[in-house]
PDB file of N, CA and C in Angstrom:
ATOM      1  N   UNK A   1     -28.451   7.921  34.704  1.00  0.00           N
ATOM      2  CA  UNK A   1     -28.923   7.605  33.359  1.00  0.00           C
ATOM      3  C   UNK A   1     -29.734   6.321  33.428  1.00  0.00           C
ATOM      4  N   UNK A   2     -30.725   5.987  32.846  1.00  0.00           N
ATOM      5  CA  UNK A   2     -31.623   5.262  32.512  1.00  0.00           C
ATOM      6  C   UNK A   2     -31.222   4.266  31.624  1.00  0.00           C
ATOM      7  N   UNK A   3     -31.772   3.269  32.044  1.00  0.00           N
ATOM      8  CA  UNK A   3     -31.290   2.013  30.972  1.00  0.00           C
ATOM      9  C   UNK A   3     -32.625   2.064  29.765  1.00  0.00           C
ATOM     10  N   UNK A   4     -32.625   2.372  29.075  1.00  0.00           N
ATOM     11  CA  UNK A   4     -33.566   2.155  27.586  1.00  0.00           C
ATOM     12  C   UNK A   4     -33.603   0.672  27.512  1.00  0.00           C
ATOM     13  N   UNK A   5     -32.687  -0.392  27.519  1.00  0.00           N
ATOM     14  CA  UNK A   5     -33.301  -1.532  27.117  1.00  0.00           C
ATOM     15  C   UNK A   5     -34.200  -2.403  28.203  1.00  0.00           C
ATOM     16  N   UNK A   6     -34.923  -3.423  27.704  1.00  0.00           N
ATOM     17  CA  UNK A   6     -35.287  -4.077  29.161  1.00  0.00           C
ATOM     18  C   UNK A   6     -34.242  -5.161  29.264  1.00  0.00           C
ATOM     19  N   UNK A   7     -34.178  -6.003  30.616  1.00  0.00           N
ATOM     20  CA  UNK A   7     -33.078  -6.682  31.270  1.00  0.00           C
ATOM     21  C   UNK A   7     -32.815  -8.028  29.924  1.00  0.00           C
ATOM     22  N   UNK A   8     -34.069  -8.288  29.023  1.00  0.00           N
ATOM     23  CA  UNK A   8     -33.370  -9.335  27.959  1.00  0.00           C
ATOM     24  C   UNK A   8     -32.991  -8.640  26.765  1.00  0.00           C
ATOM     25  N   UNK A   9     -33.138  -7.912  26.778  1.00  0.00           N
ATOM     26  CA  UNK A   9     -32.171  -6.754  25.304  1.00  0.00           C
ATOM     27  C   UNK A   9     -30.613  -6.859  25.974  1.00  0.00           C
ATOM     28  N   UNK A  10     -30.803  -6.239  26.788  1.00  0.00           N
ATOM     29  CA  UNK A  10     -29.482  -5.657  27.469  1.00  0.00           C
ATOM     30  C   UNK A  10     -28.427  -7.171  27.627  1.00  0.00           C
ATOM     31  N   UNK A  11     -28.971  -8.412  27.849  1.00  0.00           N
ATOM     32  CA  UNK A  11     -28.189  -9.420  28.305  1.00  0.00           C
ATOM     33  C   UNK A  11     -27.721 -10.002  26.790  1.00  0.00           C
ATOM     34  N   UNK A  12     -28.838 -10.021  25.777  1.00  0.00           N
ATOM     35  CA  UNK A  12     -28.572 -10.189  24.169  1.00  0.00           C
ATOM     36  C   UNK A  12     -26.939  -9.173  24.075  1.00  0.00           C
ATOM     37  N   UNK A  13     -27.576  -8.254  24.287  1.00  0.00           N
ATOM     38  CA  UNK A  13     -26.331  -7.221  23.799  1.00  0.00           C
ATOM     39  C   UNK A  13     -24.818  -7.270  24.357  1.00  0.00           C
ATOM     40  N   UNK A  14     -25.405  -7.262  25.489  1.00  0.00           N
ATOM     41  CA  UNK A  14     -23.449  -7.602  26.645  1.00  0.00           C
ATOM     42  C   UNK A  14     -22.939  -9.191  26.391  1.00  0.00           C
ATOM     43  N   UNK A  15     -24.220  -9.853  25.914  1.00  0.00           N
ATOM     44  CA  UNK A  15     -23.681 -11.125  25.699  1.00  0.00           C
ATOM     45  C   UNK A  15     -22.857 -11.882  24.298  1.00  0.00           C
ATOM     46  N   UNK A  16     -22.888 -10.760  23.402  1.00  0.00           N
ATOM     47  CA  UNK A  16     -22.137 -10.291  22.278  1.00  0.00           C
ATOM     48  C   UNK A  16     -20.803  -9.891  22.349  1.00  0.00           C
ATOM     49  N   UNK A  17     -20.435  -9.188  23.979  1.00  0.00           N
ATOM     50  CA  UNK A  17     -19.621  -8.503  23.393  1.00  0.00           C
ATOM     51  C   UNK A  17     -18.209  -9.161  23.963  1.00  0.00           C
ATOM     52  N   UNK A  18     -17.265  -9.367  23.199  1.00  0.00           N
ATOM     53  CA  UNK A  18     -15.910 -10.109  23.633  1.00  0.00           C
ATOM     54  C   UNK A  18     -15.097  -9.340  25.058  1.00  0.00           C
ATOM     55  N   UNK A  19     -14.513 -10.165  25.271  1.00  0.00           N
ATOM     56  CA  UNK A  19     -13.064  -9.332  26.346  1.00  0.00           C
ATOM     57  C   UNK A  19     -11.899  -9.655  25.921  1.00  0.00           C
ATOM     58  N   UNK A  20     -11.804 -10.566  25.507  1.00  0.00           N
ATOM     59  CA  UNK A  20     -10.455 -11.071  24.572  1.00  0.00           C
ATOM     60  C   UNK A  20     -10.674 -11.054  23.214  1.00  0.00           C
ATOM     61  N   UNK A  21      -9.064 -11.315  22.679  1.00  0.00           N
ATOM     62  CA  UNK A  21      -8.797 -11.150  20.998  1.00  0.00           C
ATOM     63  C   UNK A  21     -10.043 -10.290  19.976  1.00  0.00           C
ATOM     64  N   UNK A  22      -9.926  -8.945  20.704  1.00  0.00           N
ATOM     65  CA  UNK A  22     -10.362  -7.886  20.333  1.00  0.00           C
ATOM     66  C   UNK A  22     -10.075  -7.345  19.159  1.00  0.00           C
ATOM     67  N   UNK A  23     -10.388  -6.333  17.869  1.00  0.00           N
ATOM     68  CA  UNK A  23      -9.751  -5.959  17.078  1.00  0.00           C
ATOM     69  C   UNK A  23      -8.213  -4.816  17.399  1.00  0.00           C
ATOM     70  N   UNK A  24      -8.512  -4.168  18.451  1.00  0.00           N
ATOM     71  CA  UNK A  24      -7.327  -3.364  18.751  1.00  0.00           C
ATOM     72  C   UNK A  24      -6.370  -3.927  19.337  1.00  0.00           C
ATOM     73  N   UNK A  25      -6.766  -5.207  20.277  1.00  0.00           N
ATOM     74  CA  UNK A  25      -5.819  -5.764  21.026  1.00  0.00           C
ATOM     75  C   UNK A  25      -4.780  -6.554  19.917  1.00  0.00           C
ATOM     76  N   UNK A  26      -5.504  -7.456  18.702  1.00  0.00           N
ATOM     77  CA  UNK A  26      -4.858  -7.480  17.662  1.00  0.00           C
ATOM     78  C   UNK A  26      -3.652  -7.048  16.857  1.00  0.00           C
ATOM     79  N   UNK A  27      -4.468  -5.622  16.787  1.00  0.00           N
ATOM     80  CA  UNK A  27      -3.546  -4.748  16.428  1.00  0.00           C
ATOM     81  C   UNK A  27      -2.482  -4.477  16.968  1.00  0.00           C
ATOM     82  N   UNK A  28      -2.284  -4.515  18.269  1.00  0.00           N
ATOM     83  CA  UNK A  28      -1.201  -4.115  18.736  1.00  0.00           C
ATOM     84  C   UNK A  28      -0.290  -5.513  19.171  1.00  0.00           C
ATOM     85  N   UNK A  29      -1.069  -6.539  19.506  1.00  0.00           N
ATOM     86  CA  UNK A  29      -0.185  -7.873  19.023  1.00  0.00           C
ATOM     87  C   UNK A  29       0.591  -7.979  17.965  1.00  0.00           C
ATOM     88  N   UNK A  30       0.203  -7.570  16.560  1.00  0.00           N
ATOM     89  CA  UNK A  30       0.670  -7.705  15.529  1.00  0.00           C
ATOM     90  C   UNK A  30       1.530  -6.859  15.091  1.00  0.00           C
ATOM     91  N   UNK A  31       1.249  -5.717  15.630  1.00  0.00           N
ATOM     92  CA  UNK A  31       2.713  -4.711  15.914  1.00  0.00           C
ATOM     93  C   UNK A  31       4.116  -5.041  16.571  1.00  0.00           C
ATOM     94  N   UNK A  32       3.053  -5.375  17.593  1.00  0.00           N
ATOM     95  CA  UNK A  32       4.421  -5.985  18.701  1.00  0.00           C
ATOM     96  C   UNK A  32       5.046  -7.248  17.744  1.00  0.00           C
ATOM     97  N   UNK A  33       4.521  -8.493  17.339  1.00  0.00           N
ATOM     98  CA  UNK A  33       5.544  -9.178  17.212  1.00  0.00           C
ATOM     99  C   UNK A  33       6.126  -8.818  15.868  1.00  0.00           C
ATOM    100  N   UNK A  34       5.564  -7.998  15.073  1.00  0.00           N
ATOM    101  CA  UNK A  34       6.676  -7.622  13.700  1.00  0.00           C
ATOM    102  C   UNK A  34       7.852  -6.867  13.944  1.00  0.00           C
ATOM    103  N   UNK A  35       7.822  -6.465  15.232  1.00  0.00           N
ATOM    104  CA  UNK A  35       8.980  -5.355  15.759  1.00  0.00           C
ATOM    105  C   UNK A  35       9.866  -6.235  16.431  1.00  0.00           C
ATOM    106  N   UNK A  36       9.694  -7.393  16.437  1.00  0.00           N
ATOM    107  CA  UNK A  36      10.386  -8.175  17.500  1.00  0.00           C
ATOM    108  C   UNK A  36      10.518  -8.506  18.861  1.00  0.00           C
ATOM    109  N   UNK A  37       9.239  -7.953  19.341  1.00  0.00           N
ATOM    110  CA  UNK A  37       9.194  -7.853  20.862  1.00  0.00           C
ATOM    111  C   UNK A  37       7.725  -9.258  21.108  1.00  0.00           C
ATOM    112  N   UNK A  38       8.790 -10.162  22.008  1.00  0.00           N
ATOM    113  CA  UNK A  38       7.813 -11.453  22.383  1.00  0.00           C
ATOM    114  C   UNK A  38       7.240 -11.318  23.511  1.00  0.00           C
ATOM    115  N   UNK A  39       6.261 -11.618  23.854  1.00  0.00           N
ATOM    116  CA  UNK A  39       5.387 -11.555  24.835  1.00  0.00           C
ATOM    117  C   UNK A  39       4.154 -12.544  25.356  1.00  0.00           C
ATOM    118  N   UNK A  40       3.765 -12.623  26.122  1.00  0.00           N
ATOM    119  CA  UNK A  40       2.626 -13.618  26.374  1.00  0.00           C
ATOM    120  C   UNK A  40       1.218 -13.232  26.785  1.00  0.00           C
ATOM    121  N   UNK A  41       0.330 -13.672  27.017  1.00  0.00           N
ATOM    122  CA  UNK A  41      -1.312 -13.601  26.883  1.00  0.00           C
ATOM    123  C   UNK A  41      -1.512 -13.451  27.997  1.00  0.00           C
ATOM    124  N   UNK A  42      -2.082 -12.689  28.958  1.00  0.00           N
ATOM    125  CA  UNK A  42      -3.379 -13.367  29.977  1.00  0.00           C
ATOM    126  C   UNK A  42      -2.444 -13.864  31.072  1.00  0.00           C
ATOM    127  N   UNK A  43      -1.610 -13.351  31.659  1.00  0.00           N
ATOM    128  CA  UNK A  43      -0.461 -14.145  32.860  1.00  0.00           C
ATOM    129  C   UNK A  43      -1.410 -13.911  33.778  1.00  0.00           C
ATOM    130  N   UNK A  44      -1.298 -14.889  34.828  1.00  0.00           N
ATOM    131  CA  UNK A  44      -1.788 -15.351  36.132  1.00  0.00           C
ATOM    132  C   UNK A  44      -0.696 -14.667  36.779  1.00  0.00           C
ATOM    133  N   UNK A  45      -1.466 -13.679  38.157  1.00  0.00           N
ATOM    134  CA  UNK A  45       0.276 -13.587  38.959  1.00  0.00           C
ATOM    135  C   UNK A  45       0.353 -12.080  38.319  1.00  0.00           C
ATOM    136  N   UNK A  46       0.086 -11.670  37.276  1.00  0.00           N
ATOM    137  CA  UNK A  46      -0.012 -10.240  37.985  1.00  0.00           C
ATOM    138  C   UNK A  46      -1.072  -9.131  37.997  1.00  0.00           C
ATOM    139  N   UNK A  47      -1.040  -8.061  38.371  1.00  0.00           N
ATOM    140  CA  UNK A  47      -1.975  -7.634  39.138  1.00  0.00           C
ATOM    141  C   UNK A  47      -2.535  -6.916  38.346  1.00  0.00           C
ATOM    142  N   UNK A  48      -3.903  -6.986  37.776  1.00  0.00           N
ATOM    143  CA  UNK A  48      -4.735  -5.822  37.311  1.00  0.00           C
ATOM    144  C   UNK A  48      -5.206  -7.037  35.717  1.00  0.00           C
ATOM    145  N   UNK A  49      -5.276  -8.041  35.604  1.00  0.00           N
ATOM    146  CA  UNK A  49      -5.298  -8.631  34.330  1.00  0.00           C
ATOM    147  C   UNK A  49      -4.779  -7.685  32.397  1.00  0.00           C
ATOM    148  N   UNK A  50      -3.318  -7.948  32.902  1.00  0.00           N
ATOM    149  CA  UNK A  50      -3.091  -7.223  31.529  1.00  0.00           C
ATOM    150  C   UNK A  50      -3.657  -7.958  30.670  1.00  0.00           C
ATOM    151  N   UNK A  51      -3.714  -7.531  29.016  1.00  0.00           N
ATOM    152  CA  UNK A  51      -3.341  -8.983  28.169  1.00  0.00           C
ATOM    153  C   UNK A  51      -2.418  -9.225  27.456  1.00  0.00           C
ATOM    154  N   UNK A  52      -1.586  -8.138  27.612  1.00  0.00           N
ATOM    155  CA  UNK A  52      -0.339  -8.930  27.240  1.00  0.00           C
ATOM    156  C   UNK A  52       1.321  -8.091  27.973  1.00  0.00           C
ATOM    157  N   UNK A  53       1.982  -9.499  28.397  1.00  0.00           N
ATOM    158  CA  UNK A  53       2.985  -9.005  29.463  1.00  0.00           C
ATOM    159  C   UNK A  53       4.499  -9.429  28.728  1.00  0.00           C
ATOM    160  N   UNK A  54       5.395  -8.228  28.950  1.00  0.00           N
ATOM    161  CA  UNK A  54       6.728  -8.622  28.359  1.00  0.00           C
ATOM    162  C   UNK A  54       7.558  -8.532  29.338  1.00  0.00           C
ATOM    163  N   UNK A  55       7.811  -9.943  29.792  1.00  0.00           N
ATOM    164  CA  UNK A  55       8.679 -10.093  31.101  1.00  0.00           C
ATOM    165  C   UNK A  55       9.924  -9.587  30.962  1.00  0.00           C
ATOM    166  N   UNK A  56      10.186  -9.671  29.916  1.00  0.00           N
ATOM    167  CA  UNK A  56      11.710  -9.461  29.357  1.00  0.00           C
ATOM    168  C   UNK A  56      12.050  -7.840  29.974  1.00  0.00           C
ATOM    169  N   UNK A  57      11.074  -6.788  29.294  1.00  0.00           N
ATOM    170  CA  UNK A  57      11.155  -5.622  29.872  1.00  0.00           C
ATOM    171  C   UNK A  57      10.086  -4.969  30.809  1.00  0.00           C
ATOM    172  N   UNK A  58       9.727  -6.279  31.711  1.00  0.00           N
ATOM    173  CA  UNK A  58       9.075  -6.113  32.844  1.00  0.00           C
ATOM    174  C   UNK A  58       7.482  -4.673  32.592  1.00  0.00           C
ATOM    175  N   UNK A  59       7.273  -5.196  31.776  1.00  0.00           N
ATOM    176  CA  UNK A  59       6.461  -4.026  30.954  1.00  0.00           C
ATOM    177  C   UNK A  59       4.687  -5.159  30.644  1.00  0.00           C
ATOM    178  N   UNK A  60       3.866  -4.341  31.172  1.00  0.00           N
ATOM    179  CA  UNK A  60       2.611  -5.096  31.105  1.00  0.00           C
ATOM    180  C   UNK A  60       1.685  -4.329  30.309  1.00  0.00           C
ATOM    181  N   UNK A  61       0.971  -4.460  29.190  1.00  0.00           N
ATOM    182  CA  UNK A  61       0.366  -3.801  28.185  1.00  0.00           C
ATOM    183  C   UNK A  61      -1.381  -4.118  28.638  1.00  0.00           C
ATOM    184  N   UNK A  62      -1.841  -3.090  28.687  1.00  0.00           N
ATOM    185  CA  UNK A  62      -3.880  -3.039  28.545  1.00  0.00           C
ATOM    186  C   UNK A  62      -4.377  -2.266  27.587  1.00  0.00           C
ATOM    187  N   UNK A  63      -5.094  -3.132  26.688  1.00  0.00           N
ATOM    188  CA  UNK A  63      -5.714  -2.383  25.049  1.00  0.00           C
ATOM    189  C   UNK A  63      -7.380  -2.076  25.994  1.00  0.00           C
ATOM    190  N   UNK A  64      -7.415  -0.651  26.284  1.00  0.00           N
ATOM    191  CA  UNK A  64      -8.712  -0.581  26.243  1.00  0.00           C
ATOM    192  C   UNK A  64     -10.062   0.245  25.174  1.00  0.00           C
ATOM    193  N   UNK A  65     -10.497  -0.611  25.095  1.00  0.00           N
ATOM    194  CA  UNK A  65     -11.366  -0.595  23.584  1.00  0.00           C
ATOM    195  C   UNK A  65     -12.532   1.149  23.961  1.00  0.00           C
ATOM    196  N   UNK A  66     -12.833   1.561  22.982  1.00  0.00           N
ATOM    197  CA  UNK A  66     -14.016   2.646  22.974  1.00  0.00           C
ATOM    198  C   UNK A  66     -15.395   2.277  23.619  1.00  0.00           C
ATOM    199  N   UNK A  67     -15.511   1.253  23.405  1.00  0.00           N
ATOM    200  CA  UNK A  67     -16.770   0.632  24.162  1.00  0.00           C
ATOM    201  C   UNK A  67     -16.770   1.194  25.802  1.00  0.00           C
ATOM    202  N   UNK A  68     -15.868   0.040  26.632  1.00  0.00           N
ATOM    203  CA  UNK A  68     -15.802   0.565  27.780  1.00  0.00           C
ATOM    204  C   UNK A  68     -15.351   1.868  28.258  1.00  0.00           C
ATOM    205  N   UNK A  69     -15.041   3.009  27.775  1.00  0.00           N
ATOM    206  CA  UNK A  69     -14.802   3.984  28.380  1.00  0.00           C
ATOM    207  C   UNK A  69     -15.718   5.212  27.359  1.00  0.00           C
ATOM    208  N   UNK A  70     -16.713   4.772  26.511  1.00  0.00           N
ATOM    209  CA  UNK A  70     -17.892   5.442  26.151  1.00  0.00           C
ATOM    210  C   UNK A  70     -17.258   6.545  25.302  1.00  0.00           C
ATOM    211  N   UNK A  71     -16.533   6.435  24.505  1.00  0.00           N
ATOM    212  CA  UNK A  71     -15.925   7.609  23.559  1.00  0.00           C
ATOM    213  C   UNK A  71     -17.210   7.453  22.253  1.00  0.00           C
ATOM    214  N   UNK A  72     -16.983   8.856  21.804  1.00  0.00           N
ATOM    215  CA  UNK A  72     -17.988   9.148  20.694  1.00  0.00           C
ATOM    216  C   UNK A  72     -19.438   8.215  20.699  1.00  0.00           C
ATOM    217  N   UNK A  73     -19.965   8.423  22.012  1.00  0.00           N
ATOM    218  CA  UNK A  73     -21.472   8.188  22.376  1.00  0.00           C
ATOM    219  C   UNK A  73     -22.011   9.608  22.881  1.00  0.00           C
TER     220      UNK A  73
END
């Protein structure tokens, strides 16, 4: 596939776009702590960059957004 933009469109555009405190990742932060389950951000140390890890039940969470995996394009 062909890139349609030229290399300063394209850097405008990716340079917009967040990796953290996402709207879904949000969402499911805000789930998690109304349910009572505490957790932390962004841990160093383990493998694959979750963003959010619950040591407690050794359980590591990844919100991945529609963007990167190209749904309804």
């Amino acid at each position: 596939m062909t890139d349609i933009m030229t290399p300063i469109q394209r850097h405008r555009c990716m340079s917009h776009i967040r990796s953290r405190n996402t709207k879904p990742e949000i969402k499911v932060r805000q789930w998690l702590w109304r349910h009572g389950y505490r957790y932390r951000l962004c841990v160093k140390g383990v493998p694959g960059k979750p963003e959010i890890v619950m040591r407690k039940y050794r359980t590591a969470i990844f919100v991945n957004g529609c963007f990167w995996h190209g749904h309804g394009v």
